[in-house]
PDB file of N, CA and C in Angstrom:
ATOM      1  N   UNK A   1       0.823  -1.200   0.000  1.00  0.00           N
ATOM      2  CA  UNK A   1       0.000   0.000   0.000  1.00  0.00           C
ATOM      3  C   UNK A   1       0.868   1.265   0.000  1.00  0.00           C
ATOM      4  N   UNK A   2       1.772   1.069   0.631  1.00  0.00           N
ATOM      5  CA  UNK A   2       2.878   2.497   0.911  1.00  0.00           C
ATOM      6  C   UNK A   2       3.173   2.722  -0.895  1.00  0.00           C
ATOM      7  N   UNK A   3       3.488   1.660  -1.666  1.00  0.00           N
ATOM      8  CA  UNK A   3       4.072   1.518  -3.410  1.00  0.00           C
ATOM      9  C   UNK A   3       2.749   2.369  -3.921  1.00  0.00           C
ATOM     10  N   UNK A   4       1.608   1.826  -3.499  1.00  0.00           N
ATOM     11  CA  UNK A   4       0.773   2.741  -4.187  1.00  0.00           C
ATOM     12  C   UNK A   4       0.575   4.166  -3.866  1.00  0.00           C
ATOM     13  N   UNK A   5       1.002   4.590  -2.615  1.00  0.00           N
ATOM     14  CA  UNK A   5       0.577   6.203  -1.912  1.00  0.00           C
ATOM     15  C   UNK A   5       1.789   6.870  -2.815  1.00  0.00           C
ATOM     16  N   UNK A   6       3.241   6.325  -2.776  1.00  0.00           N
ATOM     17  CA  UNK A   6       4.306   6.504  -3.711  1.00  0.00           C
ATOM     18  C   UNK A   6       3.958   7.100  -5.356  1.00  0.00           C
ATOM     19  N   UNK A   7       3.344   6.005  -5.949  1.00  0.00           N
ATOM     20  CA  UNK A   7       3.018   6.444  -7.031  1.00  0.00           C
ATOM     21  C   UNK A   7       2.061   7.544  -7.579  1.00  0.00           C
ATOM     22  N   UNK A   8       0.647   7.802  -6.526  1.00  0.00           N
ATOM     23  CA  UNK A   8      -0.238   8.310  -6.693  1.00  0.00           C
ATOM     24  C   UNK A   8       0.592   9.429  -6.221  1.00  0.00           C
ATOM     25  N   UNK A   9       1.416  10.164  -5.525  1.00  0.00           N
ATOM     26  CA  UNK A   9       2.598  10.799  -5.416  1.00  0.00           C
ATOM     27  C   UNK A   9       2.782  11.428  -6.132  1.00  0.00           C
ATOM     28  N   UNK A  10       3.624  10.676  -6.992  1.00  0.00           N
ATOM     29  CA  UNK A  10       4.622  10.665  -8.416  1.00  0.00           C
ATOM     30  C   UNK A  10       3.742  11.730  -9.239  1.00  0.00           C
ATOM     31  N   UNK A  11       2.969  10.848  -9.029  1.00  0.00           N
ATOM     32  CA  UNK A  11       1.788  11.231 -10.566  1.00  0.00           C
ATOM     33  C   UNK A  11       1.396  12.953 -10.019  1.00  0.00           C
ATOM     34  N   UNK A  12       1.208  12.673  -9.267  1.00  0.00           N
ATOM     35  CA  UNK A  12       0.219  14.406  -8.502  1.00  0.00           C
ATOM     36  C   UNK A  12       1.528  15.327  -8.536  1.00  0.00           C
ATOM     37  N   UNK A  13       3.298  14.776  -8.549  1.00  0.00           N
ATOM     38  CA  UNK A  13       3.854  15.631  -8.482  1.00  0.00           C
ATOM     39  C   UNK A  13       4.026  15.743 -10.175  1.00  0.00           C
ATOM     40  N   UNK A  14       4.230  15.162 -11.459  1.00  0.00           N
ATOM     41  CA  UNK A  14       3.913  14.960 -12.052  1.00  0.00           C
ATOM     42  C   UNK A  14       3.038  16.258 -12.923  1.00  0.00           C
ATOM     43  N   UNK A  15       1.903  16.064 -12.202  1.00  0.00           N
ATOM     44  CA  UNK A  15       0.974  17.014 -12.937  1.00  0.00           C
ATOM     45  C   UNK A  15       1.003  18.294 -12.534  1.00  0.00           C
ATOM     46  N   UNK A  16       1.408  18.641 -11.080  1.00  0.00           N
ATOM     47  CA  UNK A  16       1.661  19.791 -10.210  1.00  0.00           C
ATOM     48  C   UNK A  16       3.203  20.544 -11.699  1.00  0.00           C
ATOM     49  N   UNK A  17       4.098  19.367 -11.875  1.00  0.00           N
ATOM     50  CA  UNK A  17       5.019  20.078 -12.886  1.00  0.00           C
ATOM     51  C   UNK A  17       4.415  20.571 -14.017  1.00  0.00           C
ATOM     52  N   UNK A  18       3.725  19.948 -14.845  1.00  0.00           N
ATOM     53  CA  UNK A  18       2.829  20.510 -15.709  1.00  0.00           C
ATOM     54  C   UNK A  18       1.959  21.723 -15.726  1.00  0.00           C
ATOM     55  N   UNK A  19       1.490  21.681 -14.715  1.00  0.00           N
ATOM     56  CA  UNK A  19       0.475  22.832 -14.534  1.00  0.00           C
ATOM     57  C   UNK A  19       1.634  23.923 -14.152  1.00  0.00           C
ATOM     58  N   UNK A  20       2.545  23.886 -13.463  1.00  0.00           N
ATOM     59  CA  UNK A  20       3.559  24.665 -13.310  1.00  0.00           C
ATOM     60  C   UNK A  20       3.778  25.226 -14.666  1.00  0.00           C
ATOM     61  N   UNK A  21       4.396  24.043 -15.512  1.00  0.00           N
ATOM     62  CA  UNK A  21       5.412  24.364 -17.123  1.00  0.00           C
ATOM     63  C   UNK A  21       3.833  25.274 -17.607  1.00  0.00           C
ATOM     64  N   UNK A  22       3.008  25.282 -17.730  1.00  0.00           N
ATOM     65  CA  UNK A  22       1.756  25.421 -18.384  1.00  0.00           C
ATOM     66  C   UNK A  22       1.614  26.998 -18.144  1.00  0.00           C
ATOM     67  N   UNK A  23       1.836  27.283 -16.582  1.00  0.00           N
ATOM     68  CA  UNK A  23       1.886  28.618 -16.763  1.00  0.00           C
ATOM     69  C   UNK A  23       2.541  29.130 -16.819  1.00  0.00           C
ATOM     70  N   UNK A  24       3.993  29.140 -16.973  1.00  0.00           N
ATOM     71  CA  UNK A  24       5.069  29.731 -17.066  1.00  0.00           C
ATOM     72  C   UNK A  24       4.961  30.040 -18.733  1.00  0.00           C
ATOM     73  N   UNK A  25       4.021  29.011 -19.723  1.00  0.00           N
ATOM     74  CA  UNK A  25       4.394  29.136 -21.119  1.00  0.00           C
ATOM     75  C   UNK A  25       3.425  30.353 -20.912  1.00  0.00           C
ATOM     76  N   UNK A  26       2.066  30.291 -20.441  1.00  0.00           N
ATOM     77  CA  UNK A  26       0.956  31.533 -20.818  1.00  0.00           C
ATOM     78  C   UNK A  26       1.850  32.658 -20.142  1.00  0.00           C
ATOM     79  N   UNK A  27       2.328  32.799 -19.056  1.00  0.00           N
ATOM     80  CA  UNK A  27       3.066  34.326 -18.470  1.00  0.00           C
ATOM     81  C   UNK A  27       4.239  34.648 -19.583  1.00  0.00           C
ATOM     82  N   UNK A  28       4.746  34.163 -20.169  1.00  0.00           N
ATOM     83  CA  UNK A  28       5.853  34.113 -21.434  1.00  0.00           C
ATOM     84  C   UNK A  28       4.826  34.378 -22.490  1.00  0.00           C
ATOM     85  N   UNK A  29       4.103  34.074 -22.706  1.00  0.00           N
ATOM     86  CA  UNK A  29       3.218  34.545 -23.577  1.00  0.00           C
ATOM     87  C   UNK A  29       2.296  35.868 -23.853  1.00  0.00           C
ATOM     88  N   UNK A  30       2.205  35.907 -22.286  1.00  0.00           N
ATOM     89  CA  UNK A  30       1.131  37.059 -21.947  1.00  0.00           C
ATOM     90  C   UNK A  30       2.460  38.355 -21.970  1.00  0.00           C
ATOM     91  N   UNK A  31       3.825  38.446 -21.641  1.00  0.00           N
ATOM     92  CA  UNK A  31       4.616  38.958 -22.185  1.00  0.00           C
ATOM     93  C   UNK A  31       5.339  39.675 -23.236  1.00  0.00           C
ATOM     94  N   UNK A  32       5.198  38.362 -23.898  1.00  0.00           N
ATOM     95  CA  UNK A  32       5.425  38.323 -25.833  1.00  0.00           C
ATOM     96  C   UNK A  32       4.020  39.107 -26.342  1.00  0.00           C
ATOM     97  N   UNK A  33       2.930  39.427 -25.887  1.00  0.00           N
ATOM     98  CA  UNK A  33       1.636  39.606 -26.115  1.00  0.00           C
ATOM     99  C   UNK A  33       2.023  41.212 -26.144  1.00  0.00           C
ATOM    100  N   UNK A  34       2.014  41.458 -24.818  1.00  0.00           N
ATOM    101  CA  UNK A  34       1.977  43.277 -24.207  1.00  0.00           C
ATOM    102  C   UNK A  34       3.091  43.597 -25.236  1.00  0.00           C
ATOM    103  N   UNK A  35       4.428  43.105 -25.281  1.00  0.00           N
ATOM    104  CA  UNK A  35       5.219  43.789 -26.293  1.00  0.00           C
ATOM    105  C   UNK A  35       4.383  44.025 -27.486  1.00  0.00           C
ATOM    106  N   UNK A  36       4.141  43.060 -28.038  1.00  0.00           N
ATOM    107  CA  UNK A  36       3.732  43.600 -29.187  1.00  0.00           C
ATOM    108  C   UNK A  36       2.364  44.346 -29.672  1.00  0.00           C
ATOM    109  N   UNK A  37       1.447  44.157 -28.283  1.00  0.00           N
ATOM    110  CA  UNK A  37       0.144  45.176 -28.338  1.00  0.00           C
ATOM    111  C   UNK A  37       0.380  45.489 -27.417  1.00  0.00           C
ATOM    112  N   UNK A  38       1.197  46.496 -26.969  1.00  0.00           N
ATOM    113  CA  UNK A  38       0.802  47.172 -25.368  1.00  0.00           C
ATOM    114  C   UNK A  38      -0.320  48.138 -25.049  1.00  0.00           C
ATOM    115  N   UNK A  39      -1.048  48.182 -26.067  1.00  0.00           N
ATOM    116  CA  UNK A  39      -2.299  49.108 -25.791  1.00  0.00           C
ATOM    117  C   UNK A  39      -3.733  48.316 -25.645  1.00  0.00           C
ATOM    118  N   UNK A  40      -3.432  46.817 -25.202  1.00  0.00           N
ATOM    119  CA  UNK A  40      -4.726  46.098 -25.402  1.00  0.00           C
ATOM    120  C   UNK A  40      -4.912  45.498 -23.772  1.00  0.00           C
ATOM    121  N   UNK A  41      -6.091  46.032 -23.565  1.00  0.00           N
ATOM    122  CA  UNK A  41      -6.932  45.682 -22.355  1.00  0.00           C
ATOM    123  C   UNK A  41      -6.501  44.737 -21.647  1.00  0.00           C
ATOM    124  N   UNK A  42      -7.132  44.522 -20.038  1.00  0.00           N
ATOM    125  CA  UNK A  42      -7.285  43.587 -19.047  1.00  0.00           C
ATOM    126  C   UNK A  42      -8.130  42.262 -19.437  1.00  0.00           C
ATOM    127  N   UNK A  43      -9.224  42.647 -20.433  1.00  0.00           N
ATOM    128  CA  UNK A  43     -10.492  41.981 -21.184  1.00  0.00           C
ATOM    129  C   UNK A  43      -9.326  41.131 -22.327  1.00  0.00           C
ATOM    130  N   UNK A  44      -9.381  42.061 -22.839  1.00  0.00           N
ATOM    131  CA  UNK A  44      -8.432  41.382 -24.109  1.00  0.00           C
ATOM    132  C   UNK A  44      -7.228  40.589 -24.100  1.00  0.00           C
ATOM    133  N   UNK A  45      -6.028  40.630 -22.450  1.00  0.00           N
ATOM    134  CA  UNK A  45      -5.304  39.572 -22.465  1.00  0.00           C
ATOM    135  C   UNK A  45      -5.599  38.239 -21.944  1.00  0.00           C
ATOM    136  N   UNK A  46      -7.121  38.429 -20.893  1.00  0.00           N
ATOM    137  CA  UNK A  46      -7.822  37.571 -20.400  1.00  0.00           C
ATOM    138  C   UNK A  46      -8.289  36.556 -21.790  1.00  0.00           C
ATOM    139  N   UNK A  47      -9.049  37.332 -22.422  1.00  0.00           N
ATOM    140  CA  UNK A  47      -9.245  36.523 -23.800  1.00  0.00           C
ATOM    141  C   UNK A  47      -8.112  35.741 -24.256  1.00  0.00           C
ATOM    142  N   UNK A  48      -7.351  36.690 -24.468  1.00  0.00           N
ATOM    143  CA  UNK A  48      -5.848  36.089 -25.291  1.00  0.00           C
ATOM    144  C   UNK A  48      -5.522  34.797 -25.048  1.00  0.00           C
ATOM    145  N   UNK A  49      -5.596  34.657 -23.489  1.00  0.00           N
ATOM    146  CA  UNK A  49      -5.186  33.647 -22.454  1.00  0.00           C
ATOM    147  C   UNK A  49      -5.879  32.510 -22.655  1.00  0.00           C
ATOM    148  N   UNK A  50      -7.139  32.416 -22.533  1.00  0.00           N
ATOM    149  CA  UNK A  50      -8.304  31.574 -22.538  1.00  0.00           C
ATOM    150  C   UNK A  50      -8.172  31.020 -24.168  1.00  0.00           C
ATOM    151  N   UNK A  51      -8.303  31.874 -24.883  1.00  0.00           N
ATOM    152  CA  UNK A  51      -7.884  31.209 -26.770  1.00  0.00           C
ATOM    153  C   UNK A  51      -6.500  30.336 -26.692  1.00  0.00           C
ATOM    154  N   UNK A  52      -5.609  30.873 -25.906  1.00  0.00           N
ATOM    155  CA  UNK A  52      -3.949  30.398 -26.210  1.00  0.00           C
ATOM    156  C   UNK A  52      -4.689  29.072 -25.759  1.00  0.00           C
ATOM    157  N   UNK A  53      -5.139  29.073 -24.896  1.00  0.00           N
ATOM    158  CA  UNK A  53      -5.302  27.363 -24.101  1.00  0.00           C
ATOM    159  C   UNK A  53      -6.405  26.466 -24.500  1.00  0.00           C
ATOM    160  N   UNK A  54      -6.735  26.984 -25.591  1.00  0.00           N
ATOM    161  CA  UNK A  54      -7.840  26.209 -26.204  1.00  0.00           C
ATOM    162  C   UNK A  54      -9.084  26.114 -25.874  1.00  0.00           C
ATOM    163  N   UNK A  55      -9.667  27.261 -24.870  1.00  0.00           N
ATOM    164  CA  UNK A  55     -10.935  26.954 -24.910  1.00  0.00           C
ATOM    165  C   UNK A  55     -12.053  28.122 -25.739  1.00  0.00           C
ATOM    166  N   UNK A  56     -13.026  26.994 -26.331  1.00  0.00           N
ATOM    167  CA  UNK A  56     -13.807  27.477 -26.901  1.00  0.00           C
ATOM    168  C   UNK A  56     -14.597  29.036 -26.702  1.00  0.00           C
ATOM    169  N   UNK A  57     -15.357  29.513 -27.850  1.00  0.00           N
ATOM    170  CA  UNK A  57     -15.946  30.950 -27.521  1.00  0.00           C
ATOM    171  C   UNK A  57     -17.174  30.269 -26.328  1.00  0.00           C
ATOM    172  N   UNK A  58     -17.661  29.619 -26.248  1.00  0.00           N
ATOM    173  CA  UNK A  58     -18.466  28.739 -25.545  1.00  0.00           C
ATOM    174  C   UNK A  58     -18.165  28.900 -23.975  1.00  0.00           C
ATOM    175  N   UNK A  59     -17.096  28.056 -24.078  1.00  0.00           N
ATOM    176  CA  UNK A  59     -16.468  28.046 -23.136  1.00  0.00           C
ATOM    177  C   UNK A  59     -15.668  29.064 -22.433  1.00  0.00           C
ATOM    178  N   UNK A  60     -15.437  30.120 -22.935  1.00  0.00           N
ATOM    179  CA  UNK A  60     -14.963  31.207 -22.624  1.00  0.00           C
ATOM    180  C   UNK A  60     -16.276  32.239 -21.922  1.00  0.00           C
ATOM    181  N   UNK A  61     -17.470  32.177 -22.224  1.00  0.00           N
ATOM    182  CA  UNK A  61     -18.545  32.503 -22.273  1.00  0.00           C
ATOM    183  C   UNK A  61     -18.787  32.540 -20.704  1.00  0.00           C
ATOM    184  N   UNK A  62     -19.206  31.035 -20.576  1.00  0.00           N
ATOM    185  CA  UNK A  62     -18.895  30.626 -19.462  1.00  0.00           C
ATOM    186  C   UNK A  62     -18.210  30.828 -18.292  1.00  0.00           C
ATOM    187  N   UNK A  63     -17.172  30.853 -18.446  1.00  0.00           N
ATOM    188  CA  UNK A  63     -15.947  30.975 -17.483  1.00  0.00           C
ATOM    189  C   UNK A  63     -15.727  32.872 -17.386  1.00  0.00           C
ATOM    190  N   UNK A  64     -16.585  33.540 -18.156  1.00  0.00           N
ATOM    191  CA  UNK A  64     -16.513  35.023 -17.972  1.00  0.00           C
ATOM    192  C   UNK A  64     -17.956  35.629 -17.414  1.00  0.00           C
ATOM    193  N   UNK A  65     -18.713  34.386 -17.828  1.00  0.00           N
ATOM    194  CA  UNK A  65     -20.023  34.769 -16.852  1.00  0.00           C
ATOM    195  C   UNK A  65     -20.891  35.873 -17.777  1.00  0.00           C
ATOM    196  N   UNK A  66     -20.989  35.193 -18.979  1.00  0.00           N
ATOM    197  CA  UNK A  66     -21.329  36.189 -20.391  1.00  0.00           C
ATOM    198  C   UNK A  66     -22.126  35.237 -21.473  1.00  0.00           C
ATOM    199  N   UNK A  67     -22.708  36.196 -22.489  1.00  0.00           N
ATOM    200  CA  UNK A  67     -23.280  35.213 -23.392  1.00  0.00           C
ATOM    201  C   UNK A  67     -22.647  35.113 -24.388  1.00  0.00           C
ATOM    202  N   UNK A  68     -22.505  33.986 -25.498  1.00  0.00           N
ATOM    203  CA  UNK A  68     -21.464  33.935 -26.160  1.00  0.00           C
ATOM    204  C   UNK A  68     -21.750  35.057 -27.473  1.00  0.00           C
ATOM    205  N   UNK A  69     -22.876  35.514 -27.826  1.00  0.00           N
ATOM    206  CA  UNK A  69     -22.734  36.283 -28.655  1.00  0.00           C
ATOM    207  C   UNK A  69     -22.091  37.882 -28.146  1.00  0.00           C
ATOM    208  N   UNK A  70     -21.847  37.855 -26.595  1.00  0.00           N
ATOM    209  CA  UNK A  70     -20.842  38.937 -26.464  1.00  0.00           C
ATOM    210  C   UNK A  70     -19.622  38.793 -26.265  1.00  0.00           C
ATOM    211  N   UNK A  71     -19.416  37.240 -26.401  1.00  0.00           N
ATOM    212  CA  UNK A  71     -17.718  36.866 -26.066  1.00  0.00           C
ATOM    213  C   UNK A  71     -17.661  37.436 -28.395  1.00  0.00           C
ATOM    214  N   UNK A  72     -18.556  37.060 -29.011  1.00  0.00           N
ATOM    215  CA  UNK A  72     -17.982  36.888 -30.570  1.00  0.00           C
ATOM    216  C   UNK A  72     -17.858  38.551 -30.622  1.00  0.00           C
ATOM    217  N   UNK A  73     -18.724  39.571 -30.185  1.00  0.00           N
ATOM    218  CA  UNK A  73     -18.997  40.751 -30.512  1.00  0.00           C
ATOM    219  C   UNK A  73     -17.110  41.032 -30.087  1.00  0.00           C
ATOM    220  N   UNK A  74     -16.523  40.980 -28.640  1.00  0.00           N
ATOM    221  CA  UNK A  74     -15.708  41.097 -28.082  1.00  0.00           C
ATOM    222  C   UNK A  74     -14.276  40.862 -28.762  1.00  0.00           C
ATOM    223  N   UNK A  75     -14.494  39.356 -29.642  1.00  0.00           N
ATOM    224  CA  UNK A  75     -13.236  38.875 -30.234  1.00  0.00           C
ATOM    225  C   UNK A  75     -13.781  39.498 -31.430  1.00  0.00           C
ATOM    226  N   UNK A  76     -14.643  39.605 -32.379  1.00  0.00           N
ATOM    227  CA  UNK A  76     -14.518  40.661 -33.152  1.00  0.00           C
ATOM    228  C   UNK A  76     -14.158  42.049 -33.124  1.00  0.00           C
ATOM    229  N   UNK A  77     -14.078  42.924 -32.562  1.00  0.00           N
ATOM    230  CA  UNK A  77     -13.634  44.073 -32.165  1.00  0.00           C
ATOM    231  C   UNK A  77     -12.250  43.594 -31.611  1.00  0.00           C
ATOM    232  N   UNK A  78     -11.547  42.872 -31.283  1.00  0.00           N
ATOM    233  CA  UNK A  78     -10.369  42.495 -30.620  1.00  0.00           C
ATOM    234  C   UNK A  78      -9.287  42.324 -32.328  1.00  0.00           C
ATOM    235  N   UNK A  79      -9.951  41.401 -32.721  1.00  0.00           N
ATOM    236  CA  UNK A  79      -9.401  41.301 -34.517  1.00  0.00           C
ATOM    237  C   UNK A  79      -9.168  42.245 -34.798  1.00  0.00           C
ATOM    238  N   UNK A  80     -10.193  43.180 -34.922  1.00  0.00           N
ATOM    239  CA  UNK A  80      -9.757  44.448 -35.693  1.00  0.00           C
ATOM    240  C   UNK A  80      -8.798  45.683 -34.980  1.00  0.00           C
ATOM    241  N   UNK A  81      -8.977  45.866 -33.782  1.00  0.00           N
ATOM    242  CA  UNK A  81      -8.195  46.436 -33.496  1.00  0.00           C
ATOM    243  C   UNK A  81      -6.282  45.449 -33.279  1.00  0.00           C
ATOM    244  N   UNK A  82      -6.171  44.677 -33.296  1.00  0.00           N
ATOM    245  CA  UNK A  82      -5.073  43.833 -33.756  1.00  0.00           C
ATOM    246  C   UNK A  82      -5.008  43.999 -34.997  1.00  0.00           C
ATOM    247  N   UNK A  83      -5.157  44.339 -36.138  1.00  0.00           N
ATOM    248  CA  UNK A  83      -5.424  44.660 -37.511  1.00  0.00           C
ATOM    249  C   UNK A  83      -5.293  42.885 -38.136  1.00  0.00           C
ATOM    250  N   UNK A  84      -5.887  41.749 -37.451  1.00  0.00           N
ATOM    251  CA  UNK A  84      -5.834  40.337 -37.892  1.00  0.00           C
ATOM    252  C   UNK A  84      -6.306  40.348 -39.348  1.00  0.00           C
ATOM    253  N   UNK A  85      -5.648  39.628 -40.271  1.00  0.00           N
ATOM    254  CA  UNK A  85      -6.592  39.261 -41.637  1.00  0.00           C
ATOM    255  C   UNK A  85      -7.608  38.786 -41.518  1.00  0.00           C
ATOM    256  N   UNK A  86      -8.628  39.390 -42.088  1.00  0.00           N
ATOM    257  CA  UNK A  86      -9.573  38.118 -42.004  1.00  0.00           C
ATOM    258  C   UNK A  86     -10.023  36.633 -42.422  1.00  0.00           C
ATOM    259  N   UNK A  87      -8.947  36.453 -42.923  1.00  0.00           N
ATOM    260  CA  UNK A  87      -8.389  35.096 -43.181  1.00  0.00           C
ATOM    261  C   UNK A  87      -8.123  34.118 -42.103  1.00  0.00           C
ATOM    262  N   UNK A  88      -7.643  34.915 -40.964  1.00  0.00           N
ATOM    263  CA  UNK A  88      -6.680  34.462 -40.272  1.00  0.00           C
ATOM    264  C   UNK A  88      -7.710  34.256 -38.567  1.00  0.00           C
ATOM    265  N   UNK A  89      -7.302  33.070 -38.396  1.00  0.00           N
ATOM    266  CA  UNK A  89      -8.338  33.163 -36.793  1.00  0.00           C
ATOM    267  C   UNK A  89      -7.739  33.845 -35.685  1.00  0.00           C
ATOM    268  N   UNK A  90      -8.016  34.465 -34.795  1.00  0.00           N
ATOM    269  CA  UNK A  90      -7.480  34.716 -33.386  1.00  0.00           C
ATOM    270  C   UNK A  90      -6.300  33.692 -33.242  1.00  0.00           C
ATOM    271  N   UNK A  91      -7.383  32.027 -32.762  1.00  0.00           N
ATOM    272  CA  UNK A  91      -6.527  31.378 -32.482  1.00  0.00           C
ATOM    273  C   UNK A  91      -5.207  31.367 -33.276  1.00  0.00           C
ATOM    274  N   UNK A  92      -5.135  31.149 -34.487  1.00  0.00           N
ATOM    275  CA  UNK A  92      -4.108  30.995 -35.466  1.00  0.00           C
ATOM    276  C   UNK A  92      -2.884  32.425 -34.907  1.00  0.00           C
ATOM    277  N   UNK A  93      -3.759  33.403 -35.010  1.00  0.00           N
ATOM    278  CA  UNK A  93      -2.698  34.532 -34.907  1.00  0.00           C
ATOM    279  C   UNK A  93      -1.640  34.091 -33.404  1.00  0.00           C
ATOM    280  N   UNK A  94      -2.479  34.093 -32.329  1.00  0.00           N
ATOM    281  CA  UNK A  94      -2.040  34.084 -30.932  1.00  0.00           C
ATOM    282  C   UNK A  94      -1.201  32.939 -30.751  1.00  0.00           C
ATOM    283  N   UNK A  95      -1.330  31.777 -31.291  1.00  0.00           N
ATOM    284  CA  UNK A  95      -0.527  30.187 -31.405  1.00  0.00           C
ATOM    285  C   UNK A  95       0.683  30.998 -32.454  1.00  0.00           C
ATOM    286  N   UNK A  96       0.908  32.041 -33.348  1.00  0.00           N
ATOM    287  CA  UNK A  96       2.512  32.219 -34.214  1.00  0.00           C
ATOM    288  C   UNK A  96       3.053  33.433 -32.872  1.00  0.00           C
ATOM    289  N   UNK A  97       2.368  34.228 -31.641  1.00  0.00           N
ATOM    290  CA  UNK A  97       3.207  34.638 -30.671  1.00  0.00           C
ATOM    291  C   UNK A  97       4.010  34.358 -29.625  1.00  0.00           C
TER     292      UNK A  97
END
């Protein structure tokens, strides 16, 4: 039983490293971000953040306590003032920073 408290251990330290490495990449990111827009909102790196990590406009919705047609209104106006192609998704842009 002690082999198993060991491993279940391992593993929790494990993921504790991950979630560590995980935010160290978004604060390096959220970094690389302000340099290159330093004129974009508290709203807008929150967004930034939430897209870098893959979650949905849905899901972002959610987790901001909003409806999603004001999370799209939000990342639309966010595009444009980023001057994004419209070719080009948020996500896509924010994953080449």
């Amino acid at each position: 039983e002690v082999i198993g408290d060991i491993k279940i251990a391992k593993g929790k330290d494990r993921l504790q490293e991950f979630i560590i490495d995980d935010n160290k990449k978004l604060l390096s990111f959220r970094e690389r971000l302000l340099k290159l827009h330093p004129d974009i909102t508290k709203t807008e790196i929150e967004i930034s953040l939430l897209v870098k990590s893959g979650k949905s406009k849905n899901e972002i919705a959610i987790i901001r306590g909003t409806t999603l047609s004001a999370v799209k209104s939000l990342i639309n106006r966010y595009r444009k003032k980023l001057k994004i192609d419209s070719k080009i998704t948020l996500e896509t842009y924010l994953n080449q920073i």
